[in-house]
C-alpha atoms as a PDB file:
ATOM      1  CA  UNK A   1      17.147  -8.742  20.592  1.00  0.00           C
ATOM      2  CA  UNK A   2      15.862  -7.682  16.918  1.00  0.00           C
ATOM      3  CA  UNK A   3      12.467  -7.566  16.063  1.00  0.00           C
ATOM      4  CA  UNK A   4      11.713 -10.946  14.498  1.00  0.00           C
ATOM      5  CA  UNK A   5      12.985 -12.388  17.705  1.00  0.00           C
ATOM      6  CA  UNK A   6      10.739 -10.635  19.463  1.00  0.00           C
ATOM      7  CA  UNK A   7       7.659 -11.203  17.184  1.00  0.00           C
ATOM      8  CA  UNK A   8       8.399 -14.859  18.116  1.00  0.00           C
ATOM      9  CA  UNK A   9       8.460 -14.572  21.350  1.00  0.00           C
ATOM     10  CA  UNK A  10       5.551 -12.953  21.358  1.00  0.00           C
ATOM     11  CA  UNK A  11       3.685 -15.691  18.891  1.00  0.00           C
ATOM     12  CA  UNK A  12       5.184 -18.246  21.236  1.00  0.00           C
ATOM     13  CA  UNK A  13       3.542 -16.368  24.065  1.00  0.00           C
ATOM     14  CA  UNK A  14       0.163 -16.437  22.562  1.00  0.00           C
ATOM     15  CA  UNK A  15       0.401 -12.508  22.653  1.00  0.00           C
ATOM     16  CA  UNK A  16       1.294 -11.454  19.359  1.00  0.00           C
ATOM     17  CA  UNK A  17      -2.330 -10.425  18.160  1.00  0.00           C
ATOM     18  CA  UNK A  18      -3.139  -8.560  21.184  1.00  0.00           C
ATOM     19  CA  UNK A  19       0.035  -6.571  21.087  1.00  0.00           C
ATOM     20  CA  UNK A  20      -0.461  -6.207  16.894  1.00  0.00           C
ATOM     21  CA  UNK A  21      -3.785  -4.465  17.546  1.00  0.00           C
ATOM     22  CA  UNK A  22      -2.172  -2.338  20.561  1.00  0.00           C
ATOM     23  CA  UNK A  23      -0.350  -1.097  17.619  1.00  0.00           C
ATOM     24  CA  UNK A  24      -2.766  -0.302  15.331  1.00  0.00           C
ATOM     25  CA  UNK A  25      -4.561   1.930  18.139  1.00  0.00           C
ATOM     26  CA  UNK A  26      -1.277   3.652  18.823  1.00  0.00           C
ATOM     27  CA  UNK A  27      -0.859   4.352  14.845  1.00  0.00           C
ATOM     28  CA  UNK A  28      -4.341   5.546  14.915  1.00  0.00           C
ATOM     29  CA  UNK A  29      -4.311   7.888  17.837  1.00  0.00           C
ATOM     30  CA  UNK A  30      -0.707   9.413  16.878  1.00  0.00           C
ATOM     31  CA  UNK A  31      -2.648  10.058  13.534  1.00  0.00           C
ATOM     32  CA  UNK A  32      -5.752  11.013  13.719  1.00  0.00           C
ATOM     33  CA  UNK A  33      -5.335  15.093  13.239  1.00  0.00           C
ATOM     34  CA  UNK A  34      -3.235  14.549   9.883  1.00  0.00           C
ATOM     35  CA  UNK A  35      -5.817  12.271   9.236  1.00  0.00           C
ATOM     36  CA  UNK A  36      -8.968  14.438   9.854  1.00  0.00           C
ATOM     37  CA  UNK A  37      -6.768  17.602   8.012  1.00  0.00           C
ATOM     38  CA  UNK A  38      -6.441  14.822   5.175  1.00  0.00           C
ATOM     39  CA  UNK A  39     -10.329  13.842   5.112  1.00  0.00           C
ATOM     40  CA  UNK A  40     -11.579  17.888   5.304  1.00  0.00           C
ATOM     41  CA  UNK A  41      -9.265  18.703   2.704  1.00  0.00           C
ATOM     42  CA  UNK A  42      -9.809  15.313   0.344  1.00  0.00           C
ATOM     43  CA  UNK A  43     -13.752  14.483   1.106  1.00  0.00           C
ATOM     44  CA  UNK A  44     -13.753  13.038  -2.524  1.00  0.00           C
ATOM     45  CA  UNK A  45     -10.727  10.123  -1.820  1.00  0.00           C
ATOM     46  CA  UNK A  46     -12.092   7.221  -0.747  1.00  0.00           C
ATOM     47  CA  UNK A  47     -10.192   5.338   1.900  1.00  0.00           C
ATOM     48  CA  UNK A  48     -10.339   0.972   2.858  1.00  0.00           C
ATOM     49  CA  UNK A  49     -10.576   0.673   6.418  1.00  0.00           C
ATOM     50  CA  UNK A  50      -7.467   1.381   8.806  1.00  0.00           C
ATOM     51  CA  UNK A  51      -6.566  -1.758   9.512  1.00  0.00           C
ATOM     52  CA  UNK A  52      -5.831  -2.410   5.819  1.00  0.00           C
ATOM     53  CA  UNK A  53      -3.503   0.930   5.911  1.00  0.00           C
ATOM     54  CA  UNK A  54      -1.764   0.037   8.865  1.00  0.00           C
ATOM     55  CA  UNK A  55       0.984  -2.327   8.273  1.00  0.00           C
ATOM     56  CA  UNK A  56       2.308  -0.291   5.035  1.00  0.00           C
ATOM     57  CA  UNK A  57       1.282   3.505   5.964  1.00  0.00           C
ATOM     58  CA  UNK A  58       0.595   3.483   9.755  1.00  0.00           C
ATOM     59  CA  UNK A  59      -2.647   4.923   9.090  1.00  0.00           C
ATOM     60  CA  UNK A  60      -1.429   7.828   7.542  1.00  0.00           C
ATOM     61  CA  UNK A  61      -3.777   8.363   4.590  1.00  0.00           C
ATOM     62  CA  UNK A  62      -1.553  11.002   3.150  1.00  0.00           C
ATOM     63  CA  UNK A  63       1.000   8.839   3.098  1.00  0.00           C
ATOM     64  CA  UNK A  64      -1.455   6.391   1.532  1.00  0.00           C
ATOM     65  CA  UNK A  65      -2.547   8.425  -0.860  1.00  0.00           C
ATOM     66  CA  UNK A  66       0.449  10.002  -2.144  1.00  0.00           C
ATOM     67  CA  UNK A  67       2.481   6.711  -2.578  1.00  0.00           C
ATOM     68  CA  UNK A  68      -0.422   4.920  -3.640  1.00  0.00           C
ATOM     69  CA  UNK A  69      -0.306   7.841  -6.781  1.00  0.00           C
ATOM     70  CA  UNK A  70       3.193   7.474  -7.002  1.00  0.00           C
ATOM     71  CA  UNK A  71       2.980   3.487  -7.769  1.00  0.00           C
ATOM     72  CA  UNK A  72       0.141   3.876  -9.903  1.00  0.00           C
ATOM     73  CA  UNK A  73       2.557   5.982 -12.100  1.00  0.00           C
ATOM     74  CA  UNK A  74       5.131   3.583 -11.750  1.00  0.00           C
ATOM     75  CA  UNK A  75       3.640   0.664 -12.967  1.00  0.00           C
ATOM     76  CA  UNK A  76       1.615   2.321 -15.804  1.00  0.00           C
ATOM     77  CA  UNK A  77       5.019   3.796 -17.220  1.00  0.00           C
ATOM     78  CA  UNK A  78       6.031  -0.202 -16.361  1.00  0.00           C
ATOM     79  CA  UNK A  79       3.036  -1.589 -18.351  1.00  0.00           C
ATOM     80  CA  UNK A  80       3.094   1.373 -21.197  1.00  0.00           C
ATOM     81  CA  UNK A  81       6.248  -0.224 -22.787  1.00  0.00           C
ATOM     82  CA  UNK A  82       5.231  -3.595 -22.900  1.00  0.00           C
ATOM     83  CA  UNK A  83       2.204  -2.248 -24.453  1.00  0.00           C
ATOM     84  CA  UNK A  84       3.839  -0.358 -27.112  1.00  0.00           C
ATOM     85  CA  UNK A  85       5.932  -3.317 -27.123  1.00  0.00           C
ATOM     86  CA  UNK A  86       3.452  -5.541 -28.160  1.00  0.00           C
ATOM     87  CA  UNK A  87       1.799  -2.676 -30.160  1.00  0.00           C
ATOM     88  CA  UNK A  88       4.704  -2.642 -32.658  1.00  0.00           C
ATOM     89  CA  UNK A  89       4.870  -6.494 -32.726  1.00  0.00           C
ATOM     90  CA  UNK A  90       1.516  -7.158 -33.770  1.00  0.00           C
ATOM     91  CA  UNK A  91       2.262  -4.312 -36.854  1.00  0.00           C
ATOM     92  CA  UNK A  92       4.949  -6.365 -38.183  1.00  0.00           C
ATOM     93  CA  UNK A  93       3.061  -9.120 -37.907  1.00  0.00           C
ATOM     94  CA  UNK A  94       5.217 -11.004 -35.357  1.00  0.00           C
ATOM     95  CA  UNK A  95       2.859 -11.174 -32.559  1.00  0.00           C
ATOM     96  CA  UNK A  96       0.534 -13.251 -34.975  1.00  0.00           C
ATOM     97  CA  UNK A  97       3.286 -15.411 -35.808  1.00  0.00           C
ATOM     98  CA  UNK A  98       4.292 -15.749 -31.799  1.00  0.00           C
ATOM     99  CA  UNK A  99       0.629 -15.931 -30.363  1.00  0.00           C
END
């Protein structure tokens, strides 16, 4: 039995919040040391609540933090060529002809 069959089961059941925030606690227990290490030596990131981290990071706000970074850089790179994309357009005068 995979997992989806077993989340439906579950739904079906009327269980599947209940066992979602058994979860969460879990995630936050098996965490909390790398987590306290993490807030001593980072007091100046500010974290959302752990429910919010726990589907993607498990409440792991290294993990959180560090990826988080990561796809900040990503997408700026991303959005840095459209800009000097559009940049060079509006030079040439084609973005006033296309806009």
């Amino acid at each position: 039995m995979n997992k989806g069959n077993i989340s439906n089961l579950l739904r079906q059941a009327g269980l599947i919040f209940l066992v979602d925030r058994l979860r969460y606690y879990v995630q936050r227990f098996k965490n909390r040391k790398i987590n306290r290490d993490f807030k001593r030596r980072r007091p100046d990131v500010v974290l959302p609540p752990d429910y919010l981290i726990y589907e993607s990071f498990q409440i792991n706000y290294q993990k959180y933090f560090e990826d988080g970074a990561d796809t900040a850089k990503w997408l700026a790179g991303h959005v840095a060529k459209h800009i000097e994309l559009r940049i060079k357009r509006s030079s040439t005068g084609a973005a006033a002809r296309a806009g």
